[in-house]
Protein backbone atom coordinates (compact mmCIF):
# COMPACT_ATOMS: atom_id res chain seq x y z
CA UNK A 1 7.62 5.09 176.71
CA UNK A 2 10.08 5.00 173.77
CA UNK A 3 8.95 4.74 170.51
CA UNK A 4 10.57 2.21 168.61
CA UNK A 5 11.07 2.68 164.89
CA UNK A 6 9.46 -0.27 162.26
CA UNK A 7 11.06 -1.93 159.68
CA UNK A 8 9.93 -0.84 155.99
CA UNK A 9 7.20 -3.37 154.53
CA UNK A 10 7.89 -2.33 151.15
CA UNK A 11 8.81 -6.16 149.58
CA UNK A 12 12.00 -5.88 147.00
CA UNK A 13 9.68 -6.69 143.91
CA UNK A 14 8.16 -3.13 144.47
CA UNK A 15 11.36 -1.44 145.07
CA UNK A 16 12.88 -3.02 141.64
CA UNK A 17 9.32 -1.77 140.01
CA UNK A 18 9.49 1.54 141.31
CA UNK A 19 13.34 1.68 140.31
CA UNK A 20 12.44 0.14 136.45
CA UNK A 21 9.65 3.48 136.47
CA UNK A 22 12.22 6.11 137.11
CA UNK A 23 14.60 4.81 134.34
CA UNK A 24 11.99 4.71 131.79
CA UNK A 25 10.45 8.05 132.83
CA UNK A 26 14.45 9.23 132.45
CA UNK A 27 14.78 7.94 128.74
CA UNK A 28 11.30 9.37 127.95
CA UNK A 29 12.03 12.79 129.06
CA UNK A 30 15.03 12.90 127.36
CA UNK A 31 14.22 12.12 123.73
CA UNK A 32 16.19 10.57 120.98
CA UNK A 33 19.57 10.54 123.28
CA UNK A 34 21.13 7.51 122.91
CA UNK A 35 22.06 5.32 125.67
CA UNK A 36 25.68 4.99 126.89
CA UNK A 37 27.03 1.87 128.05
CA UNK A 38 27.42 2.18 131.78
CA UNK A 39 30.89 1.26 133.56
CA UNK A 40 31.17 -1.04 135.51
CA UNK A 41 33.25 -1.05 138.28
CA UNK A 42 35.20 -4.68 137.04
CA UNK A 43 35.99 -2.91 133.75
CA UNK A 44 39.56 -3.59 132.64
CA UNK A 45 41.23 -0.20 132.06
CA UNK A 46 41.65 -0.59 128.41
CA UNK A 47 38.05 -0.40 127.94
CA UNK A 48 38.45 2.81 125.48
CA UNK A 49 40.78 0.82 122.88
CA UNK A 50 37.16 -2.10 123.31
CA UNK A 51 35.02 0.92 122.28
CA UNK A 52 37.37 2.00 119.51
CA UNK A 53 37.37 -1.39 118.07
CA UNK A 54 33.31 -1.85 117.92
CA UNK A 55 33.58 1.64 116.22
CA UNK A 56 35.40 0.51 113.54
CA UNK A 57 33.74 -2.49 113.06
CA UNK A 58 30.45 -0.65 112.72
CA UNK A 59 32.00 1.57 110.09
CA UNK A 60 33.33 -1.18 108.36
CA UNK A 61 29.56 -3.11 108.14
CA UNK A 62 28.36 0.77 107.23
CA UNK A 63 30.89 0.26 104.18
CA UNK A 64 29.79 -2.97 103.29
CA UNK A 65 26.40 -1.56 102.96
CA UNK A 66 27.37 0.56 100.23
CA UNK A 67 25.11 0.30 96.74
CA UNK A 68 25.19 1.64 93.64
CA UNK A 69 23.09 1.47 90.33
CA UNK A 70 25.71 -1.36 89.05
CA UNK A 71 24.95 -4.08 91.70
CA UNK A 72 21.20 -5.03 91.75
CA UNK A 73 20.97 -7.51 95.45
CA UNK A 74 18.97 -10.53 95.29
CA UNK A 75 17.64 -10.50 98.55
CA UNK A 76 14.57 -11.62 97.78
CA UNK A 77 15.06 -15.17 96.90
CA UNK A 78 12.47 -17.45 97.33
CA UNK A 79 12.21 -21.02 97.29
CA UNK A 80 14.80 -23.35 97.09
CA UNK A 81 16.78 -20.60 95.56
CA UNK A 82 17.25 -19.35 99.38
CA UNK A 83 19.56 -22.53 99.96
CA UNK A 84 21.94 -22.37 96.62
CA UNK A 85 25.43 -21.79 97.25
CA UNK A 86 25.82 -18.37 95.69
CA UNK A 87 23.09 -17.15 97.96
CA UNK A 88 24.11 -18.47 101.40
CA UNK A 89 28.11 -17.38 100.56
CA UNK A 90 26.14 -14.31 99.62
CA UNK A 91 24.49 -13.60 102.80
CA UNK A 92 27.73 -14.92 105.11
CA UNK A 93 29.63 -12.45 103.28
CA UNK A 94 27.47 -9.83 104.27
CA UNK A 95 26.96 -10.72 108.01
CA UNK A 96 30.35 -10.56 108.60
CA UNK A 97 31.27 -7.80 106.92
CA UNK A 98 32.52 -8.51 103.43
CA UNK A 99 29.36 -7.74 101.48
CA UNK A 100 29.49 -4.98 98.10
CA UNK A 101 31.61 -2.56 99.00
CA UNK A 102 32.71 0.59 96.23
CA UNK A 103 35.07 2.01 97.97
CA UNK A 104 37.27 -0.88 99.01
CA UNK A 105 36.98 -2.39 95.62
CA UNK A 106 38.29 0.72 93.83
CA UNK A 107 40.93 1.42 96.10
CA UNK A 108 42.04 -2.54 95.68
CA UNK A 109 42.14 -2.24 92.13
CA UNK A 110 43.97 0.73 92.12
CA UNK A 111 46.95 -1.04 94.50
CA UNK A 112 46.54 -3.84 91.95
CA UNK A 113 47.40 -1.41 89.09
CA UNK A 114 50.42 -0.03 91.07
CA UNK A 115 51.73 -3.50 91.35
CA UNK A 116 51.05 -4.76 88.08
CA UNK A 117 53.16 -1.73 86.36
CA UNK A 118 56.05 -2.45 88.97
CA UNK A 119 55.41 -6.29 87.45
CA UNK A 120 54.89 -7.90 91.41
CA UNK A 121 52.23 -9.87 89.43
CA UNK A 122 51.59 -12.42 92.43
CA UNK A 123 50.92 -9.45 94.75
CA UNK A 124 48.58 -7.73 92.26
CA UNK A 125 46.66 -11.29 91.36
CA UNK A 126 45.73 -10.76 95.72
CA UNK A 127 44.29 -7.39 95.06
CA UNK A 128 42.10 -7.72 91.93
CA UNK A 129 40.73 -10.71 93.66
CA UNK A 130 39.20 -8.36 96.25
CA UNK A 131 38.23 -5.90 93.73
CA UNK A 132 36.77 -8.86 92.13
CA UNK A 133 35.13 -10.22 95.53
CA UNK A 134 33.69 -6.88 96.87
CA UNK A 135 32.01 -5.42 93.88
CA UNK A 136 30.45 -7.62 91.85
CA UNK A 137 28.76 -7.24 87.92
CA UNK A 138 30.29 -4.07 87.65
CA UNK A 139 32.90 -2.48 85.52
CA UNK A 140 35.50 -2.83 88.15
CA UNK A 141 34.65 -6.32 88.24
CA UNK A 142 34.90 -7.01 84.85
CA UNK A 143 38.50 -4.64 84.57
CA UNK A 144 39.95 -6.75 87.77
CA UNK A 145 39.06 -10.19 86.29
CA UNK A 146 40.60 -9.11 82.64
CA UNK A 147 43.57 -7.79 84.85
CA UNK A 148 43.73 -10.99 87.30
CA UNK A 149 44.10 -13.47 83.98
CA UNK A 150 47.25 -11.38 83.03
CA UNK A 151 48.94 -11.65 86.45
CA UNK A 152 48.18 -15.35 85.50
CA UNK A 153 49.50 -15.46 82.30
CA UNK A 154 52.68 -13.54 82.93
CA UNK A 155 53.22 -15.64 85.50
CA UNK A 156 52.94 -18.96 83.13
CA UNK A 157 50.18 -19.99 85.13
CA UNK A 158 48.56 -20.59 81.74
CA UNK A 159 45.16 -23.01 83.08
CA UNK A 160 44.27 -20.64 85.43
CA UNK A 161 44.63 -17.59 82.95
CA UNK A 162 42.39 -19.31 80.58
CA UNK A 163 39.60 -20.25 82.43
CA UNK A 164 39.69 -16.47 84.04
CA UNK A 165 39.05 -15.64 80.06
CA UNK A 166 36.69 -17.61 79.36
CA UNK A 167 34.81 -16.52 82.10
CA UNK A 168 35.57 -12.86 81.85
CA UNK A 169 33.65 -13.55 78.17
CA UNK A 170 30.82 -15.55 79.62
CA UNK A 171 30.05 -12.75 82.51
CA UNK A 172 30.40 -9.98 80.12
CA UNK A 173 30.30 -11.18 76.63
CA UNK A 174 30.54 -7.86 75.11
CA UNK A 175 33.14 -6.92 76.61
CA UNK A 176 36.04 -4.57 75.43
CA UNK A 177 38.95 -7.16 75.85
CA UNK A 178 37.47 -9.60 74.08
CA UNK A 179 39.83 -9.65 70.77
CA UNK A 180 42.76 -9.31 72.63
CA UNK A 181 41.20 -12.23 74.86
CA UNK A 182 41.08 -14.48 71.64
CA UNK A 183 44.77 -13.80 71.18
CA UNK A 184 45.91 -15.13 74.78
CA UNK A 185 43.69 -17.94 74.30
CA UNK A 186 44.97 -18.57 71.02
CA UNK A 187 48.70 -18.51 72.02
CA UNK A 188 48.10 -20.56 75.42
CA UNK A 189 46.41 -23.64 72.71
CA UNK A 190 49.16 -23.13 70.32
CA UNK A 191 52.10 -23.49 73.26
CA UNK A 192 50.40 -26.37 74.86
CA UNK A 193 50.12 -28.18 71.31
CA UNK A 194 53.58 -27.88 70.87
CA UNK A 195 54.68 -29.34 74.16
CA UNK A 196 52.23 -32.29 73.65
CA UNK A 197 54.26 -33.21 70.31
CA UNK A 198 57.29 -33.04 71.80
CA UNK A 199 56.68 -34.69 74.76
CA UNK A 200 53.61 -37.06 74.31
CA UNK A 201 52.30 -36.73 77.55
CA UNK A 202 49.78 -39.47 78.34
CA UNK A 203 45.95 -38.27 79.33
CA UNK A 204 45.50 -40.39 82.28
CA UNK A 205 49.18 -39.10 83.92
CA UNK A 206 48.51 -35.93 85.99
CA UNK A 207 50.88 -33.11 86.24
CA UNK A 208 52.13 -31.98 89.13
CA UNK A 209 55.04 -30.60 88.77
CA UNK A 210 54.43 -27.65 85.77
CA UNK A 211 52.07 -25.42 86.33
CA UNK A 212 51.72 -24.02 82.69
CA UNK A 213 49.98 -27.60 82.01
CA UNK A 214 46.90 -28.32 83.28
CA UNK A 215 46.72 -30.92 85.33
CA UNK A 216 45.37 -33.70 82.79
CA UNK A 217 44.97 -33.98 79.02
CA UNK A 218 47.37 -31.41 77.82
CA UNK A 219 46.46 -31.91 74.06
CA UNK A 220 42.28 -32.00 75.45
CA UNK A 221 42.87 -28.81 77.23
CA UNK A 222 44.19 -26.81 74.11
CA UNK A 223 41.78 -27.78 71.60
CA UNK A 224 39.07 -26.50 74.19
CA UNK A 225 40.80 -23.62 74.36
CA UNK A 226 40.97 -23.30 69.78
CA UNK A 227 36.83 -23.91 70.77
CA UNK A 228 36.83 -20.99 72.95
CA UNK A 229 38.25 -18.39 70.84
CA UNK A 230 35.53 -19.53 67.95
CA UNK A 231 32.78 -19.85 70.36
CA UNK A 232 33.63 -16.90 72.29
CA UNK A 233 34.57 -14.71 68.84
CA UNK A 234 32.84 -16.05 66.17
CA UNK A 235 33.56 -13.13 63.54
CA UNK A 236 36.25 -11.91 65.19
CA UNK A 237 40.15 -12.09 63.26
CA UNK A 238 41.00 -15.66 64.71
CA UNK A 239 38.27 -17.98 64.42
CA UNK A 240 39.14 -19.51 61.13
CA UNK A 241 42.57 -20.07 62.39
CA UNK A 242 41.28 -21.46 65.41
CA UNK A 243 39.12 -24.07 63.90
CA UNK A 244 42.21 -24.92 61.36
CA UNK A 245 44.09 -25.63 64.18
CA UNK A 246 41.49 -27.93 65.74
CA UNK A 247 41.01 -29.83 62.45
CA UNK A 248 45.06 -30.00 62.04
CA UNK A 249 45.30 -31.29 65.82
CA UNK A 250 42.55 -34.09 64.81
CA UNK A 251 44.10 -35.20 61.93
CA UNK A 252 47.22 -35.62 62.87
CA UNK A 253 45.60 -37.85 66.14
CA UNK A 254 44.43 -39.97 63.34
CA UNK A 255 40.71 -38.84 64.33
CA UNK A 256 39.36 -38.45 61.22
CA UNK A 257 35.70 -38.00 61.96
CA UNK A 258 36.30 -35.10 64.22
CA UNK A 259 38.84 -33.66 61.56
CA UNK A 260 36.23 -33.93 58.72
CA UNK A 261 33.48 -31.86 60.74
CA UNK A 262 36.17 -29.08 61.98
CA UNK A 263 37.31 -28.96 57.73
CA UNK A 264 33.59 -29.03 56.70
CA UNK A 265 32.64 -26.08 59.36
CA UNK A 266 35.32 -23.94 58.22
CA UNK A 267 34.28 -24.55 54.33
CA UNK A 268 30.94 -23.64 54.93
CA UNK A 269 31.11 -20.85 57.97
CA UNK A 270 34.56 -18.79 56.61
CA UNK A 271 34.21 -19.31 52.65
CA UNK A 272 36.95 -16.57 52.24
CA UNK A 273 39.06 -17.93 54.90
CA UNK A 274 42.51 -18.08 53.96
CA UNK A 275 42.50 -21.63 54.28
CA UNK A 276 39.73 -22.77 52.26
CA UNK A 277 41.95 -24.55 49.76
CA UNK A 278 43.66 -26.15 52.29
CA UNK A 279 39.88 -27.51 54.20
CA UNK A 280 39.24 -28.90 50.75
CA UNK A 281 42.18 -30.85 49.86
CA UNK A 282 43.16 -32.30 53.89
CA UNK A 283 39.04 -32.60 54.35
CA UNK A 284 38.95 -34.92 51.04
CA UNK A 285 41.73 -36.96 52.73
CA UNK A 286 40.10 -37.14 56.30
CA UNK A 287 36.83 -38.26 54.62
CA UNK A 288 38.54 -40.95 52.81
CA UNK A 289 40.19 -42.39 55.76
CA UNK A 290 37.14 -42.25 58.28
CA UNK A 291 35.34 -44.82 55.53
CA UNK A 292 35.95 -48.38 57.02
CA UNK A 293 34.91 -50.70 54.22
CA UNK A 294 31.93 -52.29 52.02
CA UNK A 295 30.59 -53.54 54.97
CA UNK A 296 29.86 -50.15 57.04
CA UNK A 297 27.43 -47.17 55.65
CA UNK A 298 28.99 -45.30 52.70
CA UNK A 299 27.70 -41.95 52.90
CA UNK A 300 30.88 -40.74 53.64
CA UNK A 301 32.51 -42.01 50.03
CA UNK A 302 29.38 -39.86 49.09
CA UNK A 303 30.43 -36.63 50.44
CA UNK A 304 34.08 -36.47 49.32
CA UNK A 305 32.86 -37.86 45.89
CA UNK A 306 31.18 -34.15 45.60
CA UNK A 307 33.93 -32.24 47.55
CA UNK A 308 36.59 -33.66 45.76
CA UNK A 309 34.46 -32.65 41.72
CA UNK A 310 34.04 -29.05 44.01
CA UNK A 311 37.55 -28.63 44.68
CA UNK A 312 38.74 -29.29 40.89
CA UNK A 313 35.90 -26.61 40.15
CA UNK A 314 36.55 -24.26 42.74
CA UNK A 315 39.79 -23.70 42.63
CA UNK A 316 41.14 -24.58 38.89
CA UNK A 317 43.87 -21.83 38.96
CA UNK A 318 45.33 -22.03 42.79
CA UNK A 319 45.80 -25.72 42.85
CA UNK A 320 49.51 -26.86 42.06
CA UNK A 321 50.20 -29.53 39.72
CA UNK A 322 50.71 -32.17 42.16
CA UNK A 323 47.48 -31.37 44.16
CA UNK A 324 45.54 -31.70 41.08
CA UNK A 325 46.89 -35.22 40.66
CA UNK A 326 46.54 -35.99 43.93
CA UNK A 327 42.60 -35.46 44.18
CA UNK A 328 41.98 -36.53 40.47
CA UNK A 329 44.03 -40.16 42.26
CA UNK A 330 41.78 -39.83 44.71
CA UNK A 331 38.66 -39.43 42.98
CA UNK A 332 39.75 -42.69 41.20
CA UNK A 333 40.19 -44.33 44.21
CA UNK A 334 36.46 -42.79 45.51
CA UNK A 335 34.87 -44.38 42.28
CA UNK A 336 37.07 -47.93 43.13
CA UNK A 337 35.28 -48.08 46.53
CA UNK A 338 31.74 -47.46 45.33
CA UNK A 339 32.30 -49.93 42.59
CA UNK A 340 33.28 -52.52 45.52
CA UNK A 341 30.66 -51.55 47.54
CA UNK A 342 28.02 -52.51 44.70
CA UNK A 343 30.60 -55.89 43.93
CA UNK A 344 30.24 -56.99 47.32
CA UNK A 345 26.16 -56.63 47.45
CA UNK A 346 26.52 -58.33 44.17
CA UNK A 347 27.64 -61.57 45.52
CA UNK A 348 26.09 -62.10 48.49
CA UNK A 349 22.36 -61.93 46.28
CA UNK A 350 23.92 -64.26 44.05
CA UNK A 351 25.28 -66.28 46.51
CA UNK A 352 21.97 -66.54 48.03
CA UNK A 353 20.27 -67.24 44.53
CA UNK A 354 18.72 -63.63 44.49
CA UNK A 355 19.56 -63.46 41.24
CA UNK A 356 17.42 -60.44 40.12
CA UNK A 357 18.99 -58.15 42.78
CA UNK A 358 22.61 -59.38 42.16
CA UNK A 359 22.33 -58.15 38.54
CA UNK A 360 20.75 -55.21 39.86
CA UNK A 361 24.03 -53.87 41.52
CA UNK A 362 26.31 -55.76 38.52
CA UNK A 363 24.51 -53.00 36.34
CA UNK A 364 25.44 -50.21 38.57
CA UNK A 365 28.89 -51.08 38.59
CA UNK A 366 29.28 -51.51 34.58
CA UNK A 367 27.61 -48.54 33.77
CA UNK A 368 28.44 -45.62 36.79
CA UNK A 369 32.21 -46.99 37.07
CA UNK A 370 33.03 -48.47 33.67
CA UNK A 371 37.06 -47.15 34.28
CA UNK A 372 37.06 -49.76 37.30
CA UNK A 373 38.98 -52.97 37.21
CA UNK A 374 35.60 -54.59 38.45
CA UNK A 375 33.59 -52.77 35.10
CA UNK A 376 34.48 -55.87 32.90
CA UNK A 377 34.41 -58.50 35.86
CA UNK A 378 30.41 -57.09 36.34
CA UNK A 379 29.94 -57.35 32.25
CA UNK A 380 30.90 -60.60 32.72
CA UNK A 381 28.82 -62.03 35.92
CA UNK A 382 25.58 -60.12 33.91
CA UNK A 383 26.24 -62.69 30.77
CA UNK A 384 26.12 -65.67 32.67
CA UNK A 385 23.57 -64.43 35.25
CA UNK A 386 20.98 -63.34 31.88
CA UNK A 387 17.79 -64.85 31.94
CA UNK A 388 18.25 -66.97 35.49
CA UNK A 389 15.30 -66.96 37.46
CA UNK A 390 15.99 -66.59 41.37
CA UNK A 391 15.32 -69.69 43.78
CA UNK A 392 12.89 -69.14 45.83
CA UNK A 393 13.56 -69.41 49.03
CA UNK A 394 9.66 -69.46 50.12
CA UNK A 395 8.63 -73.20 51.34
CA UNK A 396 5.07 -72.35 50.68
CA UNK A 397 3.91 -70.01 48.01
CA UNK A 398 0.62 -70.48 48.08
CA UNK A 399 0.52 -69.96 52.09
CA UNK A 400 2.27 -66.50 51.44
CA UNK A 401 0.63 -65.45 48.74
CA UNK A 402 -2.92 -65.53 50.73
CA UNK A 403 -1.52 -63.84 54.64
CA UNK A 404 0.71 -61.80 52.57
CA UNK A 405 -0.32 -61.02 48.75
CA UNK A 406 1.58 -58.04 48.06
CA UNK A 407 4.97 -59.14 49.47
CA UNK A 408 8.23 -58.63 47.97
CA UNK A 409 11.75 -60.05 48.54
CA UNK A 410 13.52 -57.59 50.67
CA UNK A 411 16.74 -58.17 49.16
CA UNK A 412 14.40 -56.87 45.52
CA UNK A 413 13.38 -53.82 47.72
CA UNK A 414 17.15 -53.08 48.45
CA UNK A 415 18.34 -53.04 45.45
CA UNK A 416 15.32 -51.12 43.81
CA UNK A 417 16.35 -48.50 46.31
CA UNK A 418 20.05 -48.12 45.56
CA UNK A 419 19.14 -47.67 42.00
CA UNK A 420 16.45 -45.29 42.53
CA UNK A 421 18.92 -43.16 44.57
CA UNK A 422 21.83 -43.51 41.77
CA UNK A 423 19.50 -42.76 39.11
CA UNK A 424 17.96 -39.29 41.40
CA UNK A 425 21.66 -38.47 41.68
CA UNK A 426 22.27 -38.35 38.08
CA UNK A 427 21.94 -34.83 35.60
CA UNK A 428 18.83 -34.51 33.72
CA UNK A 429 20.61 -36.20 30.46
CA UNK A 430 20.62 -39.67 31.87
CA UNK A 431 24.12 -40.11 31.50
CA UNK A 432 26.14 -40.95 34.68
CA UNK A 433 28.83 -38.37 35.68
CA UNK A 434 32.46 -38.89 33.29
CA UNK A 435 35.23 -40.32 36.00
CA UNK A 436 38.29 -38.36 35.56
């Protein structure tokens, strides 16, 4: 009888076990070899230039991962931090290969140099932006952005140049360029004041056309940039000039508040700035001009009362004959506004039967401004005013003088305080200051 063979009863799950043992028992046995990726028999034939290309993609991310003492990661940020937009650029950069990379930044910057000395600025600007981009808070950083801003400036690109110095100075403010910073900043204000007085370009019209303007606010845009080279340089060989040129841009713009404090910082930040004379005599002015009558506060007639007795002081040998007159005429004209200050206060009491306080402020004017055309007109009102009792204007005394006992007329209280403050401002003599 034949003997008929029987079919295996091994199912496939044990076969694919038994098969899974083999290959692990294979990569035990032969240690820390690394796998190889098997071919298949659908491979396309090319499939050594695929390998060639993961292999330089891996040396490229093996680059990237490149770190030295001048870039400290953040990797560790925790919080909401994780989710800012430095971060998450930050870690994007680095998953697809762009992250810190020596090397590639030095070898950029170097290109960049070759360019920049053959003057192909716009090709240059491309490199030091990935010098810039691949090694960050570092001295190659730092060289590229300082480098960058020229390409920028020498190719009249003037906004963009300036705000790549002013941020070269806020990421590194000690940094070597930074006088020679002040002076491209200085020159980019100066050109754009110019073209904004010959032109008049209107805030609110965007340019589009030039692109050594900024896009709005020409005249804006270059006294930020004076502001910069102050802020940015406060000691160094431009500041003074800066702030002159802010105080100059405000005067002439009519703004005389914002001249006044750019004229008053210089005086009392640079006292041996070249222009000190000059901060006294055009601040005097802009402080007369920014006072807007009797009826507004008049601390400001104050001030260049003082400034303009410390320029005659200061500077009794440098002043010209004409810019003597010209503050001693407008130290006249200081002592004519007080005096009509006090003349309006004056009437309205009177007018409102507070006679007391009228001849309060009459007094003031006769005796602190007796060179005033309203000395005698106050000499007079006092002579007729002498001995008048006030009206009272309270319906019932008696009511007020039992909820309120120790009340006085406010318009008394005013007036008591004015005098008290002219008589504190006075010398120790008791004789009010001469008017010249």
């Amino acid at each position: 009888m034949p003997t008929t063979r029987r079919p295996s009863l091994t199912p496939p799950s044990i076969r694919l076990t038994t098969l899974a043992a083999l290959l692990l028992c294979n990569a035990l046995t032969a240690g820390c070899a690394t796998f190889k990726a098997p071919t298949w028999p659908w491979a396309k034939n090319d499939a050594v230039e695929v390998k060639q290309k993961l292999a330089d993609e891996k040396s490229d991310d093996t680059e990237s991962a490149v770190i030295s003492s001048e870039f400290t990661p953040t990797e560790g940020d925790a919080g909401w931090d994780y989710f800012k937009g430095d971060n998450i650029k930050r870690r994007w950069k680095k998953m697809i290969g762009h992250g810190p990379n020596e090397p590639i930044s030095r070898q950029a910057m170097s290109d960049g140099d070759t360019l920049f000395r053959e003057k192909k600025y716009s090709a240059a600007s491309a490199k030091y932006k990935v010098a810039i981009d691949r090694w960050p808070d570092s001295v190659v950083e730092e060289d590229a952005l300082w480098q960058l801003a020229e390409c920028w400036f020498f190719t009249d690109q003037y906004p963009k140049a300036e705000d790549c110095y002013d941020e070269l100075v806020k990421k590194y403010a000690n940094t070597r360029y930074l006088d020679r910073i002040a002076q491209r900043q200085f020159v980019i204000a100066q050109y754009w004041i110019a073209l904004d007085e010959k032109n008049g370009y209107l805030t609110i019209i965007p340019n589009l056309v030039d692109r050594s303007r900024p896009l709005f606010d020409t005249r804006g845009r270059a006294i930020k940039a004076f502001d910069h080279v102050r802020i940015n340089d406060p000691r160094g060989a431009l500041a003074d000039d800066s702030i002159m040129a802010q105080a100059n841009a405000h005067f002439v713009d009519r703004q005389w508040i914002d001249a006044d404090y750019f004229y008053g910082l210089l005086r009392n930040e640079y006292p041996d700035s070249d222009f000190l004379m000059q901060a006294h005599l055009l601040g005097l002015q802009a402080k007369l001009r920014a006072y807007q009558g009797a009826g507004y506060e008049g601390g400001v007639l104050d001030e260049a009362e003082l400034l303009a007795d410390q320029t005659l002081v200061q500077f009794p040998d440098q002043l010209a004959q004409d810019e003597e007159e010209r503050v001693l005429k407008t130290r006249a004209e200081i002592a004519a506004q007080q005096a009509r200050r006090h003349w309006s206060r004056a009437e309205f009491y009177a007018t409102g039967k507070h006679y007391t306080s009228a001849r309060i402020y009459y007094s003031l004017i006769a005796r602190d401004y007796p060179k005033t055309m309203l000395a005698q007109q106050a000499r007079d009102k006092l002579g007729i005013l002498n001995g008048v009792d006030d009206v009272s204007d309270d319906p019932f005394p008696m009511l007020t003088r039992v909820l309120n006992p120790d009340s006085l007329k406010e318009a008394e209280l005013d007036a008591m305080a004015e005098s008290s403050a002219v008589i504190a401002r006075e010398d120790s003599s008791g004789a009010a200051a001469p008017i010249r």
